[in-house]
Structure formats: structure tokens, C-alpha cells
N, C-alpha and C. Protein backbone atom coordinates (compact mmCIF):
# COMPACT_ATOMS: atom_id res chain seq x y z
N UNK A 1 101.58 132.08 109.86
CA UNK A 1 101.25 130.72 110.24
C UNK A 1 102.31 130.26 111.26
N UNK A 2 101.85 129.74 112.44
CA UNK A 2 102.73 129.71 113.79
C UNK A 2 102.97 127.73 113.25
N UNK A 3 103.89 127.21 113.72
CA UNK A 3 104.35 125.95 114.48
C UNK A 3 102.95 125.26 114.23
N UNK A 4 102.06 125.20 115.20
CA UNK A 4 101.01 124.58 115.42
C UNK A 4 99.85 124.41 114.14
N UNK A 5 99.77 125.32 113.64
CA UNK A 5 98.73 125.63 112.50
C UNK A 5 99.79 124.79 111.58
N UNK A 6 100.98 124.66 111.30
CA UNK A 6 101.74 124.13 110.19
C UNK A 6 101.49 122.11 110.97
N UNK A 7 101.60 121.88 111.81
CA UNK A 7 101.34 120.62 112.68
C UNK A 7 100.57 120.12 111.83
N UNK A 8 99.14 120.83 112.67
CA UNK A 8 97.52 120.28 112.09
C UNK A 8 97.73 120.15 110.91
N UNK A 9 97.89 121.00 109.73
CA UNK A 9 98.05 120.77 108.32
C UNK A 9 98.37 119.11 107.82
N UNK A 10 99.58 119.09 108.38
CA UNK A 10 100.28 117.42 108.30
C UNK A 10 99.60 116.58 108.44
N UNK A 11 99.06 117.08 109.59
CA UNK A 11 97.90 115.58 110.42
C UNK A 11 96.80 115.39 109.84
N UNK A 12 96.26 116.53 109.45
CA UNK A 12 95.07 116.76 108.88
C UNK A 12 94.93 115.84 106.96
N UNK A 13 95.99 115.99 106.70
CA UNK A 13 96.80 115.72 105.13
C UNK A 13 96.90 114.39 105.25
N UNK A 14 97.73 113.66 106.22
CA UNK A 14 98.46 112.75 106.54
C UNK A 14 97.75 111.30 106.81
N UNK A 15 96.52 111.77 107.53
CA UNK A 15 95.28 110.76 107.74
C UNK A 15 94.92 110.06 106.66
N UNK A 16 93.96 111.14 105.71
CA UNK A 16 93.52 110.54 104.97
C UNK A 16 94.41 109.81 103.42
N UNK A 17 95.64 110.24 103.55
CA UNK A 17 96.43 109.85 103.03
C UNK A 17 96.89 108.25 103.31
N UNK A 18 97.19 108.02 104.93
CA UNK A 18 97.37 106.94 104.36
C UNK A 18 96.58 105.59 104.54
N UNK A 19 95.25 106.49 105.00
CA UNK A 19 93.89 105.76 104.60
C UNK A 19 93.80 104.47 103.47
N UNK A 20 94.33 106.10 102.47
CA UNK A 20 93.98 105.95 100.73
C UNK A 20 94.99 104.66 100.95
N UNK A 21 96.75 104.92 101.17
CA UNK A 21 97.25 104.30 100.77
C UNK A 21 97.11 102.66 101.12
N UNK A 22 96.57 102.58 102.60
CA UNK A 22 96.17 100.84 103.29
C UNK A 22 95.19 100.50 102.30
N UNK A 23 94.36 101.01 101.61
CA UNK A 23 93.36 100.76 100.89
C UNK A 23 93.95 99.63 99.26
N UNK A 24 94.93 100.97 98.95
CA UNK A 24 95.01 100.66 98.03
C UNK A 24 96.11 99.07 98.06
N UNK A 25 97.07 99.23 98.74
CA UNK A 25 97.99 98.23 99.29
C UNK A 25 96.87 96.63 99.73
N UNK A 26 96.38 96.92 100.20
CA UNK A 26 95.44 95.58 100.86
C UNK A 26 94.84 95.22 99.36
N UNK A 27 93.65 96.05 98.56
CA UNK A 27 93.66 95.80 96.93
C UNK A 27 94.37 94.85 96.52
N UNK A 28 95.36 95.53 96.38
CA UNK A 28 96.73 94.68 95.26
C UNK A 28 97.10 93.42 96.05
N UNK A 29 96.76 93.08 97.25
CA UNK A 29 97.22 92.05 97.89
C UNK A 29 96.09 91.25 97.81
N UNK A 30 94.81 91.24 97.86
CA UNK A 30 93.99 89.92 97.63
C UNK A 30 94.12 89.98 96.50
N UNK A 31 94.34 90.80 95.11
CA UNK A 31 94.26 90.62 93.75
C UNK A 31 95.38 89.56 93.27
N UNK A 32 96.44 89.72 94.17
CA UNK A 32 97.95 88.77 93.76
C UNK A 32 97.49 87.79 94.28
N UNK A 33 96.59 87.28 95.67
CA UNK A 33 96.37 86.18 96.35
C UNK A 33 95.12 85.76 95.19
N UNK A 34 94.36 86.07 94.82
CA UNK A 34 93.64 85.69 93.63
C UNK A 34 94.12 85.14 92.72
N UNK A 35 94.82 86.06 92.27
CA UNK A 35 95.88 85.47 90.36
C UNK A 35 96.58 83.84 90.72
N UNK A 36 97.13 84.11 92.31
CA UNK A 36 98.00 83.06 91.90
C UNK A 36 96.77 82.11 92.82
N UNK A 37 96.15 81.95 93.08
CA UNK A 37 95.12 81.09 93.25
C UNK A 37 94.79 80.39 95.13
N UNK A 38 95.93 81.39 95.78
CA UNK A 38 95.93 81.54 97.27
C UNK A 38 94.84 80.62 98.09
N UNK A 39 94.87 79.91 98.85
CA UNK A 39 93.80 79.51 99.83
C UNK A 39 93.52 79.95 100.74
N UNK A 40 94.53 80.56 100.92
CA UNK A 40 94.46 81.30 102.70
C UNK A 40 93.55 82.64 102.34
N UNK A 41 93.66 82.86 101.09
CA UNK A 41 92.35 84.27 100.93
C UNK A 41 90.98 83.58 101.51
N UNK A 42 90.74 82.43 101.72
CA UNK A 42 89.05 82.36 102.16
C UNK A 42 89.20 82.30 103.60
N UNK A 43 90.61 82.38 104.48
CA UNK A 43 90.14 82.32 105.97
C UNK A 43 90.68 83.83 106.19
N UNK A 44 90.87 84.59 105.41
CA UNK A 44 91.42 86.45 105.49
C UNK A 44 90.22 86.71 105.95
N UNK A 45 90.13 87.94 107.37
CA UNK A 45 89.31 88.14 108.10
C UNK A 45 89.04 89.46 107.37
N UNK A 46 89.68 90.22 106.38
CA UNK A 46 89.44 91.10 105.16
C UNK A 46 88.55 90.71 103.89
N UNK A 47 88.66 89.86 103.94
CA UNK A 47 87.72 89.37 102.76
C UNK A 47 86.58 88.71 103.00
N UNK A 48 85.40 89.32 102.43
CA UNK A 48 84.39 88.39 102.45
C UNK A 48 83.41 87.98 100.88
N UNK A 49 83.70 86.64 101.15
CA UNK A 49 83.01 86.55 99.46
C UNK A 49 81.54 85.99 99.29
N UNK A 50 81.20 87.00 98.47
CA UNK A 50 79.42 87.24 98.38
C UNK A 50 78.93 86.42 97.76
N UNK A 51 79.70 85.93 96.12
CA UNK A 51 79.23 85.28 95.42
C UNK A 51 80.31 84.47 94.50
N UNK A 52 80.35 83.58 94.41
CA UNK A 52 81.28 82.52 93.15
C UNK A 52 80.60 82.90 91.74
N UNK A 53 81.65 83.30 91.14
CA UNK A 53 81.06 83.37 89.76
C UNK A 53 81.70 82.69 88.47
N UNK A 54 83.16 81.55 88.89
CA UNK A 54 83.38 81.01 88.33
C UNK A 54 83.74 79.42 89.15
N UNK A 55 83.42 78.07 88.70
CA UNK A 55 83.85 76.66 89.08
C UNK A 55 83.90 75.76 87.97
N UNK A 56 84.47 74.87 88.30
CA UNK A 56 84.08 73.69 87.72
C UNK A 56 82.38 73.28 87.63
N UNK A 57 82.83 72.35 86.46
CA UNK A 57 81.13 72.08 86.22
C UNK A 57 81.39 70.55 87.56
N UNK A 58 79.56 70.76 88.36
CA UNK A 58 79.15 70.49 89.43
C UNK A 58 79.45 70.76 90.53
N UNK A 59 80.25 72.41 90.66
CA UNK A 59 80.27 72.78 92.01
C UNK A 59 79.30 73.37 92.23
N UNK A 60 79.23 72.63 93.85
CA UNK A 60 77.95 73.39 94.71
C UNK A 60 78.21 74.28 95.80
N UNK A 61 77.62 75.20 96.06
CA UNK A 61 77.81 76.22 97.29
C UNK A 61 77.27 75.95 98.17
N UNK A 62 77.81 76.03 99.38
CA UNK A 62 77.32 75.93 100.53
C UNK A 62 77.72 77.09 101.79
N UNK A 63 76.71 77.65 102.21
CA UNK A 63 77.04 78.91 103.12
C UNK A 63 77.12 78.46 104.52
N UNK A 64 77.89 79.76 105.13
CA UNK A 64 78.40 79.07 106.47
C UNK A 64 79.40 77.90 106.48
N UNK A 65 80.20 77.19 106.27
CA UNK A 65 80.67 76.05 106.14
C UNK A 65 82.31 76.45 106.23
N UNK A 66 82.96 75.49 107.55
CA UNK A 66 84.40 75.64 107.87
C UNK A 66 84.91 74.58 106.55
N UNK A 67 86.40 75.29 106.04
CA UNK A 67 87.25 74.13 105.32
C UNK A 67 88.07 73.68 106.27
N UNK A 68 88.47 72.45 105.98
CA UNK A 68 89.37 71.94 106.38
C UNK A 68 90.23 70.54 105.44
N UNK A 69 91.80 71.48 105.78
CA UNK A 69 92.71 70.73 103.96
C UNK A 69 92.73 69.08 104.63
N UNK A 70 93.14 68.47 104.06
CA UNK A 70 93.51 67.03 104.12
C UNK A 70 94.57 67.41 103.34
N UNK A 71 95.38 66.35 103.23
CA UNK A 71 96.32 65.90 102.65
C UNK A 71 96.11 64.47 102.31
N UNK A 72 96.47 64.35 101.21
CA UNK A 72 96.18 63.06 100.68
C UNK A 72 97.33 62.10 100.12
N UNK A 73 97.79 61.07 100.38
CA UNK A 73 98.75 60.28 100.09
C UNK A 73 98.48 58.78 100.52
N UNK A 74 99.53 58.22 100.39
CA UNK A 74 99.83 57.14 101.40
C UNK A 74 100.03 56.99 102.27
N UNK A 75 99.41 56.23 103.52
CA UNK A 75 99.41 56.32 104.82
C UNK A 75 100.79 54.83 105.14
């Protein structure tokens, strides 16, 4: 086995490796932005959410629709 044939091996290995690993890393990162209850997960250009399956009683869905926060206090 020459130089080159030992190369490809790496590359060949190396790809789908760290495929796996962005995969798994991005995972664990909307799952922590989940737990702790994140907002910025609904404008993540990684995430797209299909369906709500938990709210308060009388939330309504609405598709397509920009948020935008307020802040609320005293003016």
C-alpha cells in the first residue's frame, strides 16, 4: 500500500465521519434549545416545525406567520 492508497483511506473514512458527527452535535443542540425553552429555535434556519403537540389550553396555530417579541413595561 503506497502513500496515496493510505490518503484516500482517510478521506474516504473521514467524510462520513464527520457527517455522523455534525449530525449528531446539531441533535443535542436544538434538544438543549428545547429543554431550556429557547426562542431563537423558531427563527433556526435548521429547524423546521411540522406540528405542536403540546400548549396551553386555547392556543391556536397559525401557518406561515412572522414573530415579532415586544417587550412589555412601562413606557
Amino acid at each position: 500500500m503506497n502513500l496515496t492508497d493510505f490518503v484516500l483511506i482517510i478521506l474516504s473514512l473521514a467524510m462520513p465521519l464527520a457527517v455522523i458527527w455534525w449530525a449528531i452535535r446539531s441533535h443535542r443542540s436544538i434538544n438543549k434549545k428545547i429543554q431550556r425553552g429557547d426562542a431563537s429555535i423558531l427563527s433556526d434556519s435548521g429547524v423546521k416545525i411540522k406540528r405542536v403537540t403540546q400548549g396551553p389550553p386555547g392556543t391556536q396555530i397559525y401557518d406561515d406567520v412572522t414573530l415579532v417579541y415586544s417587550q412589555q413595561g412601562k413606557f
